[in-house]
PDB file of N, CA and C in Angstrom:
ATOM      1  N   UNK A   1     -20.964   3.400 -14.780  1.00  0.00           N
ATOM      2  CA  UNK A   1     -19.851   3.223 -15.677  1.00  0.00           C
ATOM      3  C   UNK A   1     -20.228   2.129 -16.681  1.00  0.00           C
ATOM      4  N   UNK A   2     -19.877   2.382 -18.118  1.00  0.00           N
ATOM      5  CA  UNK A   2     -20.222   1.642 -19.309  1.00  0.00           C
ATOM      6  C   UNK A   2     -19.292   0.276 -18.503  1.00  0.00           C
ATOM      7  N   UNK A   3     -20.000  -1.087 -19.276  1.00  0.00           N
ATOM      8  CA  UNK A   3     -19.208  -2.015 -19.368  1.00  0.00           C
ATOM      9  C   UNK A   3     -18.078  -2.449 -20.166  1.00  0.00           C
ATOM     10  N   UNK A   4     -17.934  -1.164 -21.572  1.00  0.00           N
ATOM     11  CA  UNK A   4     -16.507  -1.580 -21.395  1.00  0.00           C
ATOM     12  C   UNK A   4     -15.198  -0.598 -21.071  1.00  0.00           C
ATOM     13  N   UNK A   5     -16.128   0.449 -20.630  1.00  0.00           N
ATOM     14  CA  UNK A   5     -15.248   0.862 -19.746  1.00  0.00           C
ATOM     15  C   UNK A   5     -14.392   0.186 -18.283  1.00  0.00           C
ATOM     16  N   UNK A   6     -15.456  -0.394 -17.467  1.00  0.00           N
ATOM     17  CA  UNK A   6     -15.065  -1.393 -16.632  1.00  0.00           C
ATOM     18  C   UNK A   6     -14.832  -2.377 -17.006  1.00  0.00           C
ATOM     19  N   UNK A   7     -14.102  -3.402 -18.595  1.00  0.00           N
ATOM     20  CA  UNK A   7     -13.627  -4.011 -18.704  1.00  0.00           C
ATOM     21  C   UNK A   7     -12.260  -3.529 -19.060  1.00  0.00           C
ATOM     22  N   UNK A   8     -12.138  -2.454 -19.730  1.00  0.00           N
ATOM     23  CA  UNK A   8     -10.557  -1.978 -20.155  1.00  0.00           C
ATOM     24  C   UNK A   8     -10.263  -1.676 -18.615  1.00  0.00           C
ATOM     25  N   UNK A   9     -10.280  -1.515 -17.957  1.00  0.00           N
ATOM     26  CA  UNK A   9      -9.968  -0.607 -16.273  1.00  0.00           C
ATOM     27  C   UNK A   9      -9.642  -2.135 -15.583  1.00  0.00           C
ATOM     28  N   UNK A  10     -10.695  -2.844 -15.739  1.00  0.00           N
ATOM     29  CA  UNK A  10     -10.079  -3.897 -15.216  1.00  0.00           C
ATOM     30  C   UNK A  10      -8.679  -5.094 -15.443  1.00  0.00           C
ATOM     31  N   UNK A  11      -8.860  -4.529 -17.084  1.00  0.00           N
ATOM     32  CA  UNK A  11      -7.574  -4.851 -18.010  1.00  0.00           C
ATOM     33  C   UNK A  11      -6.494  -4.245 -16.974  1.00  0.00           C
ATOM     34  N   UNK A  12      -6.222  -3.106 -17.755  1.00  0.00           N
ATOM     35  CA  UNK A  12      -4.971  -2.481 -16.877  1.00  0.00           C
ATOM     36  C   UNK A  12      -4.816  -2.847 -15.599  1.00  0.00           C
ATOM     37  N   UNK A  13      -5.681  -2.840 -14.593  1.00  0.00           N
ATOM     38  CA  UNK A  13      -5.580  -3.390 -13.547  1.00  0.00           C
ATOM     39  C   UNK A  13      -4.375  -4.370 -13.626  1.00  0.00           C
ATOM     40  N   UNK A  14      -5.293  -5.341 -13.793  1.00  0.00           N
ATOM     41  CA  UNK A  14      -4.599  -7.022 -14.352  1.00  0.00           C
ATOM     42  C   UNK A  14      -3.301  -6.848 -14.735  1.00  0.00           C
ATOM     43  N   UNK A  15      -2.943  -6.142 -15.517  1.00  0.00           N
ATOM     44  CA  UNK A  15      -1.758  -5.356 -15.914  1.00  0.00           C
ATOM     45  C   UNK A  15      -0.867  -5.093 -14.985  1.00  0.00           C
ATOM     46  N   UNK A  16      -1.067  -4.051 -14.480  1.00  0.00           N
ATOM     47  CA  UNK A  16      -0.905  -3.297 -13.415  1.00  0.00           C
ATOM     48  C   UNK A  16       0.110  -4.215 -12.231  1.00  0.00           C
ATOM     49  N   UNK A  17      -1.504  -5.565 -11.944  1.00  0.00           N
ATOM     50  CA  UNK A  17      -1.068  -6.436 -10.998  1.00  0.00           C
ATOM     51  C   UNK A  17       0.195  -7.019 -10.710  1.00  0.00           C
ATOM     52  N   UNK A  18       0.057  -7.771 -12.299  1.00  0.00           N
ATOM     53  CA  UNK A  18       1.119  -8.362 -12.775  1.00  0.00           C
ATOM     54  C   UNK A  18       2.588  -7.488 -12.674  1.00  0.00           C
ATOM     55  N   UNK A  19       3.036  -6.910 -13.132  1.00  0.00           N
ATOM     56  CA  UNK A  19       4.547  -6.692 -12.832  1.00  0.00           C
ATOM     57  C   UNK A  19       4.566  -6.000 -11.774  1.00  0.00           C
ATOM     58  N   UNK A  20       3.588  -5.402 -10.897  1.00  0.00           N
ATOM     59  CA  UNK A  20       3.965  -5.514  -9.342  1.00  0.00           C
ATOM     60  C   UNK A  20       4.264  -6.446  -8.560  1.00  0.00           C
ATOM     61  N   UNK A  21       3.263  -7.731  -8.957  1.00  0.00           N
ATOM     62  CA  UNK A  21       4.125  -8.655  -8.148  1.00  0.00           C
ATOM     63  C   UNK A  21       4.833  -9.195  -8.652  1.00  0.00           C
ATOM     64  N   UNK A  22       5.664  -8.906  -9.939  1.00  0.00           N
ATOM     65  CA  UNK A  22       6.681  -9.584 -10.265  1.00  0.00           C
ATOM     66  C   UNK A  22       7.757  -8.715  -9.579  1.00  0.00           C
ATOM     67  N   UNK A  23       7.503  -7.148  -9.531  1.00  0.00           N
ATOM     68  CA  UNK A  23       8.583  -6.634  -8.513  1.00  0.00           C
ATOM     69  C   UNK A  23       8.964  -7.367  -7.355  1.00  0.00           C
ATOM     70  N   UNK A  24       7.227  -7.303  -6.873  1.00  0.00           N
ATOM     71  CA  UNK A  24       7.387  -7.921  -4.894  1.00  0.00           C
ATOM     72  C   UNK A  24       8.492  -9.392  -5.341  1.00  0.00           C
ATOM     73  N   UNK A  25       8.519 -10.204  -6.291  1.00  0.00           N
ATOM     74  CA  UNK A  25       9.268 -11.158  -6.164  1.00  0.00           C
ATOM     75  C   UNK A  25      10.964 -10.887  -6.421  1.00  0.00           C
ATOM     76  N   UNK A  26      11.261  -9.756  -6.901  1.00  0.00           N
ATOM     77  CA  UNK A  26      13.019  -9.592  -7.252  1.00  0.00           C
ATOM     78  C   UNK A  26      12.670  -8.998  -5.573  1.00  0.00           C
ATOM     79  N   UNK A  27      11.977  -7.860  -5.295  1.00  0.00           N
ATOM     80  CA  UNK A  27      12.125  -7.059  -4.121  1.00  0.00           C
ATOM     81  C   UNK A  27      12.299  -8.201  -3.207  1.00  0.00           C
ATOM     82  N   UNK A  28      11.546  -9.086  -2.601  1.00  0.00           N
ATOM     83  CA  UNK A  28      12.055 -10.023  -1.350  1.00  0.00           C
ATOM     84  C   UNK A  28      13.199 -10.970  -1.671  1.00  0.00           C
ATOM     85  N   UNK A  29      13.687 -11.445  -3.125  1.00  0.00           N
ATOM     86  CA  UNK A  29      15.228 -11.715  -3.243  1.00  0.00           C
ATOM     87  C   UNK A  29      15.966 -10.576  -2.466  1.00  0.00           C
ATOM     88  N   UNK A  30      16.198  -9.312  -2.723  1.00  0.00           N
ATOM     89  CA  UNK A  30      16.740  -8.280  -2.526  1.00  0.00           C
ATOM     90  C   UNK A  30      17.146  -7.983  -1.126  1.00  0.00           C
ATOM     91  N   UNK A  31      15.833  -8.028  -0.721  1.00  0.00           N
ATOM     92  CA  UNK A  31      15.521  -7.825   0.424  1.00  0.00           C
ATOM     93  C   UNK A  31      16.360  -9.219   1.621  1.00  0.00           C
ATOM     94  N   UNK A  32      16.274 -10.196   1.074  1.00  0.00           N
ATOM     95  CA  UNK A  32      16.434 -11.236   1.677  1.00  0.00           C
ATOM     96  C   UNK A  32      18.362 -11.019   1.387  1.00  0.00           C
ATOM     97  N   UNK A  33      18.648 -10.584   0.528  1.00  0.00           N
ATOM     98  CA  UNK A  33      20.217 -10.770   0.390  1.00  0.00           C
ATOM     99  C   UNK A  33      20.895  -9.206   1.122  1.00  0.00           C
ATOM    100  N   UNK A  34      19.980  -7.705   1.322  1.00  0.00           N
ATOM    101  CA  UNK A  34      20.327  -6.815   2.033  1.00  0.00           C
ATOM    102  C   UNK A  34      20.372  -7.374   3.562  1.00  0.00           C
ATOM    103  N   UNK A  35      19.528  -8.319   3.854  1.00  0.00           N
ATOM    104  CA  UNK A  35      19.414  -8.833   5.336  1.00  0.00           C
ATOM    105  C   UNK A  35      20.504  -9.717   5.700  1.00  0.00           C
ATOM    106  N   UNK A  36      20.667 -10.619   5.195  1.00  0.00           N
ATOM    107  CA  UNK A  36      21.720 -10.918   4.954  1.00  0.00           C
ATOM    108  C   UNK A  36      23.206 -10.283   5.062  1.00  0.00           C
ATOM    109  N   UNK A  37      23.179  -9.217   4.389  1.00  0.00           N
ATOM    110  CA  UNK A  37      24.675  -8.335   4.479  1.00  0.00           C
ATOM    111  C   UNK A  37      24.522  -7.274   5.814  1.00  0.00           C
ATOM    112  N   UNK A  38      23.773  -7.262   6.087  1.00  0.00           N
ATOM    113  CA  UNK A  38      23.421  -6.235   7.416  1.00  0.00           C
ATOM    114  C   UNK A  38      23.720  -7.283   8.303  1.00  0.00           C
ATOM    115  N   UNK A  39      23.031  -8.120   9.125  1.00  0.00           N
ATOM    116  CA  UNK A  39      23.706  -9.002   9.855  1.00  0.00           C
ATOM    117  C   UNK A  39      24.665  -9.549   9.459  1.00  0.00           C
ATOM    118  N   UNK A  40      25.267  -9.894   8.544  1.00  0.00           N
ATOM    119  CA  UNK A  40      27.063 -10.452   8.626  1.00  0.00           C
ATOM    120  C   UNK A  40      27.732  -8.494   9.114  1.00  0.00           C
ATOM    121  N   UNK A  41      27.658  -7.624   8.441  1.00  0.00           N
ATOM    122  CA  UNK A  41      28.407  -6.876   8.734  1.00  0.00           C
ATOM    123  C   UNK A  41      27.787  -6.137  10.528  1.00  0.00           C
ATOM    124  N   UNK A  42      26.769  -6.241  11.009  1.00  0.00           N
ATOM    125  CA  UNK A  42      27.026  -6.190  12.368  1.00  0.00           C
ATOM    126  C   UNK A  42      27.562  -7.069  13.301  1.00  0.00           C
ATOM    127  N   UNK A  43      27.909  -8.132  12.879  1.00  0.00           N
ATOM    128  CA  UNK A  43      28.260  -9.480  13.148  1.00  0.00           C
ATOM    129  C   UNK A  43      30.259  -9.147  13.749  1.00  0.00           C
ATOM    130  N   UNK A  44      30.418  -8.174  11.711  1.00  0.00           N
ATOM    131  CA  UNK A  44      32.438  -8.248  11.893  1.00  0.00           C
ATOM    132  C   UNK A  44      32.202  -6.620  12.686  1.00  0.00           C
ATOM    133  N   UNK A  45      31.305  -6.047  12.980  1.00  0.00           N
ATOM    134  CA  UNK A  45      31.199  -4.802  13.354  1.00  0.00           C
ATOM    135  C   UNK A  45      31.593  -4.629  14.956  1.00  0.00           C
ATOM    136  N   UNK A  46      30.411  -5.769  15.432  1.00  0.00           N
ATOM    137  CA  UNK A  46      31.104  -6.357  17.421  1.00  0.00           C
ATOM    138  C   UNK A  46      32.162  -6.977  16.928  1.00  0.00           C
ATOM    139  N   UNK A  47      32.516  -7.583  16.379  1.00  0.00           N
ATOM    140  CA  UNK A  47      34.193  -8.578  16.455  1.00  0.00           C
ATOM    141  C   UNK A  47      34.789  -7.463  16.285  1.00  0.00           C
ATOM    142  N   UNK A  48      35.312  -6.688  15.146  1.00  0.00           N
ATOM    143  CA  UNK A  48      36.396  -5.698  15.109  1.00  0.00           C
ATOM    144  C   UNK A  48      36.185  -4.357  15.822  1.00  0.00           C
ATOM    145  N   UNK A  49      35.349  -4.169  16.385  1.00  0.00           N
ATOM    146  CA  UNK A  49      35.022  -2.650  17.107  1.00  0.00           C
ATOM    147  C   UNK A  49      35.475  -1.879  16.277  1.00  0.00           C
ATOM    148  N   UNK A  50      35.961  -1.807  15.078  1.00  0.00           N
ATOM    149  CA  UNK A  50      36.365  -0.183  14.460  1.00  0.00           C
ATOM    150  C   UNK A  50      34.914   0.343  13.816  1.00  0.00           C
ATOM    151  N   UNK A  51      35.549   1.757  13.821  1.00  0.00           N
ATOM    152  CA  UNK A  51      34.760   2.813  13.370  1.00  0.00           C
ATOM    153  C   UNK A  51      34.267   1.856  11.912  1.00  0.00           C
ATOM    154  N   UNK A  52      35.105   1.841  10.787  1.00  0.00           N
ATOM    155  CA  UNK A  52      34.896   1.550   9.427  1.00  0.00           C
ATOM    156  C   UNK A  52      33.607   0.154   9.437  1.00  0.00           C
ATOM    157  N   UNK A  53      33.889  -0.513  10.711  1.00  0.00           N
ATOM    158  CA  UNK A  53      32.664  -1.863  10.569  1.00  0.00           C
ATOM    159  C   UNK A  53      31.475  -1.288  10.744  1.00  0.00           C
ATOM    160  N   UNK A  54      31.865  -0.133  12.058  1.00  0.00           N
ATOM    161  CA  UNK A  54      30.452   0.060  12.340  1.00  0.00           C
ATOM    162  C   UNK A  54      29.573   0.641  11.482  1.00  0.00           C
ATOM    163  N   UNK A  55      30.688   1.874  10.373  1.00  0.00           N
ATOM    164  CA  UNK A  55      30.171   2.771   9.055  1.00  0.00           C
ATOM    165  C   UNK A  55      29.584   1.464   8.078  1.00  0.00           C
ATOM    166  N   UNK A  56      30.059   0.609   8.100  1.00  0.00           N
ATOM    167  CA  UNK A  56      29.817  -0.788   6.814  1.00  0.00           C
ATOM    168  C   UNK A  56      28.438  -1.267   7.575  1.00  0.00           C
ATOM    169  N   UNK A  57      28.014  -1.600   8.870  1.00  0.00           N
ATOM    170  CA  UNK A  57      27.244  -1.727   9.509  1.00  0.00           C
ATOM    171  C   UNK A  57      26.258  -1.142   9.401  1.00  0.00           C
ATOM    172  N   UNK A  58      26.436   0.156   9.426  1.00  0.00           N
ATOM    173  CA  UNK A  58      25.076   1.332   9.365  1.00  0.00           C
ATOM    174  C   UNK A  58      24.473   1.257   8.136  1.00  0.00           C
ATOM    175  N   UNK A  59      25.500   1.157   7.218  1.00  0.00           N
ATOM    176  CA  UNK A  59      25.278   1.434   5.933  1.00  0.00           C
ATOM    177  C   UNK A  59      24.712   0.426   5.470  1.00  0.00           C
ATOM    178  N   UNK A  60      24.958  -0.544   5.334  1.00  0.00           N
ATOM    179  CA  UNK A  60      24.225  -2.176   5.263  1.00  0.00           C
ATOM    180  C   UNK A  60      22.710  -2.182   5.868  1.00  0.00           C
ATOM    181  N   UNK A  61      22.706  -1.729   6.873  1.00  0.00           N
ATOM    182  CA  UNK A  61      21.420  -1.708   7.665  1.00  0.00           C
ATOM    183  C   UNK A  61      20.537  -0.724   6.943  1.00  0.00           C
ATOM    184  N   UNK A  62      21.010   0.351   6.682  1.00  0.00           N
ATOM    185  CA  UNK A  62      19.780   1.503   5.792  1.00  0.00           C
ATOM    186  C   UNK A  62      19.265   0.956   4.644  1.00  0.00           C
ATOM    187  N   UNK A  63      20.662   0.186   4.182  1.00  0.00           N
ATOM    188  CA  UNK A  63      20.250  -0.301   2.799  1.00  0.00           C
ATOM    189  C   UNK A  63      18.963  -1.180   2.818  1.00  0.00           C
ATOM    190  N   UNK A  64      19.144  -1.860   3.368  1.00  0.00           N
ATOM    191  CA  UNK A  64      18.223  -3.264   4.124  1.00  0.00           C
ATOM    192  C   UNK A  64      16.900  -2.667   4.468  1.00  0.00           C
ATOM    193  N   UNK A  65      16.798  -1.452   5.364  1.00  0.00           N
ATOM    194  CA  UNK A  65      15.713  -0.869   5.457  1.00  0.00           C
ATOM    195  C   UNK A  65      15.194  -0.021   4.387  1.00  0.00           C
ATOM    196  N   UNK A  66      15.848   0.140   3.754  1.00  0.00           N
ATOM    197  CA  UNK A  66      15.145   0.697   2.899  1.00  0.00           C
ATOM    198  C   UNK A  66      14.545  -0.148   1.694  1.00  0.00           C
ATOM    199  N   UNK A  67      14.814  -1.467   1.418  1.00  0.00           N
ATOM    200  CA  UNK A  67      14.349  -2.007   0.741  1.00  0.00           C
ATOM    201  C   UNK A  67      12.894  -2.921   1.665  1.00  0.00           C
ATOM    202  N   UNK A  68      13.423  -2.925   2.876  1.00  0.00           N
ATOM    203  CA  UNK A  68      11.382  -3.312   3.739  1.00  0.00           C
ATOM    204  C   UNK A  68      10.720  -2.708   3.170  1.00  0.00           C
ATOM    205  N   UNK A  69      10.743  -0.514   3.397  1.00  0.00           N
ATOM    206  CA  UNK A  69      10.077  -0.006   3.155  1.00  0.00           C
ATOM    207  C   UNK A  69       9.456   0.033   1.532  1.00  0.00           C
ATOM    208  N   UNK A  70      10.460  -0.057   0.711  1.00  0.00           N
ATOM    209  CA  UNK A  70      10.079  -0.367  -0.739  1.00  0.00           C
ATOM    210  C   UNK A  70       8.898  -1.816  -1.185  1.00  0.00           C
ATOM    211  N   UNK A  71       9.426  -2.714  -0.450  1.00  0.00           N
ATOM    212  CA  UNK A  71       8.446  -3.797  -0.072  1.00  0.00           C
ATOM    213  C   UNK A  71       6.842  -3.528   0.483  1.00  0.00           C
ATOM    214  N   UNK A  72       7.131  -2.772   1.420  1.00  0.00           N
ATOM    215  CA  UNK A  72       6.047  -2.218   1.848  1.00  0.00           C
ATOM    216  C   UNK A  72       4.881  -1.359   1.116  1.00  0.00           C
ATOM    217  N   UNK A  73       5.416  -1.077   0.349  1.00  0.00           N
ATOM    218  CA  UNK A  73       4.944   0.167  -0.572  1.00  0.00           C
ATOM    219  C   UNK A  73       3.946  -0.596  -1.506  1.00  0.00           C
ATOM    220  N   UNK A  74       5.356  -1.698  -2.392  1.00  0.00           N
ATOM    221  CA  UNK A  74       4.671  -2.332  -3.390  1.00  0.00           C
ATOM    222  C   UNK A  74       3.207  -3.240  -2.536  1.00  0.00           C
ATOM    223  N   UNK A  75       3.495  -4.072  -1.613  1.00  0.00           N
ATOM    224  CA  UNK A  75       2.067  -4.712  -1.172  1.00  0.00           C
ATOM    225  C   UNK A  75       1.357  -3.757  -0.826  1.00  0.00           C
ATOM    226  N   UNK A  76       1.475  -2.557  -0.343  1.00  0.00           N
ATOM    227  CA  UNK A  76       0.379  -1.056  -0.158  1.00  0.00           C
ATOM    228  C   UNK A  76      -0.285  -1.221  -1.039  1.00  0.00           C
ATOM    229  N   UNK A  77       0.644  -0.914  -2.597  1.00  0.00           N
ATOM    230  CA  UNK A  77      -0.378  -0.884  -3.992  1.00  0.00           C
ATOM    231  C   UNK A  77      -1.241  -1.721  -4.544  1.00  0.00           C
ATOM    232  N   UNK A  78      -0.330  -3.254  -4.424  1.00  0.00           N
ATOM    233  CA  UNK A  78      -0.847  -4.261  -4.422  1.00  0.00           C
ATOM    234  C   UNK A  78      -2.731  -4.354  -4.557  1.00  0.00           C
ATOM    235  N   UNK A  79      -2.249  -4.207  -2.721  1.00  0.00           N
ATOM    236  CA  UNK A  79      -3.715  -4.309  -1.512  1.00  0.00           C
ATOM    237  C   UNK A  79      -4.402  -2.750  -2.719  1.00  0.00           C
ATOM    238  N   UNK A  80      -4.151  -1.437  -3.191  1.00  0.00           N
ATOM    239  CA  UNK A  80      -5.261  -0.938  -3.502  1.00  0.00           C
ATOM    240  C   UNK A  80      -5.437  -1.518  -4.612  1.00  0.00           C
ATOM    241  N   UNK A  81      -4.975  -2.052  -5.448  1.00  0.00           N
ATOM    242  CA  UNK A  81      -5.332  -2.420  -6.968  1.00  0.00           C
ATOM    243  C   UNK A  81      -6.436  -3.694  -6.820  1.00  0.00           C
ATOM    244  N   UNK A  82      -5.899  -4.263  -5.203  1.00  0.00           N
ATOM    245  CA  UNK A  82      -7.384  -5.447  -5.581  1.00  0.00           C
ATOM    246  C   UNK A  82      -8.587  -5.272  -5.284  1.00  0.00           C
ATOM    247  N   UNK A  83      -8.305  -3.922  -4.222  1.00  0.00           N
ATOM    248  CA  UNK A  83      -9.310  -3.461  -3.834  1.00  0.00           C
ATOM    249  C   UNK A  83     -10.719  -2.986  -5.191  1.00  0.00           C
ATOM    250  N   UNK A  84      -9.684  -2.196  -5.911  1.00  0.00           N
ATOM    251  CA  UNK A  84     -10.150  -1.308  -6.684  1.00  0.00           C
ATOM    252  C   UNK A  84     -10.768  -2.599  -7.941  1.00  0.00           C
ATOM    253  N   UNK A  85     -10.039  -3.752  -8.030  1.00  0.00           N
ATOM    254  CA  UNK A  85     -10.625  -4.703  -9.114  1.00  0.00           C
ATOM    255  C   UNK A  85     -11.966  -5.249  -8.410  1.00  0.00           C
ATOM    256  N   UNK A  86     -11.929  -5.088  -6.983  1.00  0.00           N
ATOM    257  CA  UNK A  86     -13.067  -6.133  -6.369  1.00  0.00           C
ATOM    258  C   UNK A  86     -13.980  -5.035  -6.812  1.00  0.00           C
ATOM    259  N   UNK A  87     -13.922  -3.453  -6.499  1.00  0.00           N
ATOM    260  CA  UNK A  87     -14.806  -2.664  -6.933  1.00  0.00           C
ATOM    261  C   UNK A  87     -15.785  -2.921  -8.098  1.00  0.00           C
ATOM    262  N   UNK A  88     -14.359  -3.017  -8.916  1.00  0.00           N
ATOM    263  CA  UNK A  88     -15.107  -3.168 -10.625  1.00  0.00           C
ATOM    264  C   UNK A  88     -15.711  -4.359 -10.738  1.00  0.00           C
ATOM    265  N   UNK A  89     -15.269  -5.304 -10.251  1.00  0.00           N
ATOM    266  CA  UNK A  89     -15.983  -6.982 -10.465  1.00  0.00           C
ATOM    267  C   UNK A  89     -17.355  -6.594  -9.645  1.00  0.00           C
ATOM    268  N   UNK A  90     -17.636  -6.152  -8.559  1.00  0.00           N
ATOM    269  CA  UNK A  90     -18.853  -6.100  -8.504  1.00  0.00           C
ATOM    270  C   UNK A  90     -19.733  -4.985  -9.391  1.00  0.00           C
ATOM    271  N   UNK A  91     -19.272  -3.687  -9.605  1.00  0.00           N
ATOM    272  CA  UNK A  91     -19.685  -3.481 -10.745  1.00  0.00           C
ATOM    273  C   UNK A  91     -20.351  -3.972 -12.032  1.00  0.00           C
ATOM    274  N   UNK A  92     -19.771  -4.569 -12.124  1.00  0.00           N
ATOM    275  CA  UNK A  92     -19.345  -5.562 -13.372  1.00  0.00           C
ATOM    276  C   UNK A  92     -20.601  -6.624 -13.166  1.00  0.00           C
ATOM    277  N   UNK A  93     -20.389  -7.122 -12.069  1.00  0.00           N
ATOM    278  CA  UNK A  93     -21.721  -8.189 -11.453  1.00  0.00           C
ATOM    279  C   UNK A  93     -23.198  -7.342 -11.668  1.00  0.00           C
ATOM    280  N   UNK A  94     -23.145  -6.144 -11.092  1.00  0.00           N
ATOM    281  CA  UNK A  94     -24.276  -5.619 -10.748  1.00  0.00           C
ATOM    282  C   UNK A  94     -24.591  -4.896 -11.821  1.00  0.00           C
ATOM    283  N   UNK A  95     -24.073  -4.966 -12.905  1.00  0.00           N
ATOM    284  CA  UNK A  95     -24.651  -4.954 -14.238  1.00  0.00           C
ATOM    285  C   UNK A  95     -25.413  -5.870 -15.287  1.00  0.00           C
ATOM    286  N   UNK A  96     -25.511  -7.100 -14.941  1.00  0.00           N
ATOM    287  CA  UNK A  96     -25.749  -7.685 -15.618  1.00  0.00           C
ATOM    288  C   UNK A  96     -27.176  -8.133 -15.609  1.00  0.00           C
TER     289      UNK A  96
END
């Protein structure tokens, strides 16, 4: 691969990087305030035993999980994008 091909690639990368982990940083606010509402509402869910806490309960909790898994995802990509820059940096090395 030309070198500046593996410098634009590594651009975007860089790119790339960047507002992913600016996601991962709103995502673990998010995440941290769905956790939050999931345990308070299993919390009034044993105190009031009704159906409606436990529905507010469940529902709180998916929410919550589903933003781990979204979390999860983004550091997935994360982890391949540095992978894929360490690629090119040695590339990049072993060109010169």
């Amino acid at each position: 691969m030309a070198r500046p091909v593996i410098e634009r690639r590594l651009s975007e990368i860089g790119d790339r990087l960047r507002r992913l982990r600016s996601d991962l940083a709103v995502a673990d606010e998010q995440m941290a305030h769905f956790s939050e509402e999931a345990d308070d509402a299993r919390v009034r869910a044993l105190v009031s035993e009704t159906a409606i806490a436990d529905r507010e309960h469940r529902s709180a909790d998916r929410h919550a999980r589903a933003m781990e898994q979204h979390r999860a995802d983004l550091l997935a990509e994360i982890d391949r994008l540095e992978s894929s820059q360490d690629d090119l940096l040695d590339r990049l090395a072993e060109g010169r």
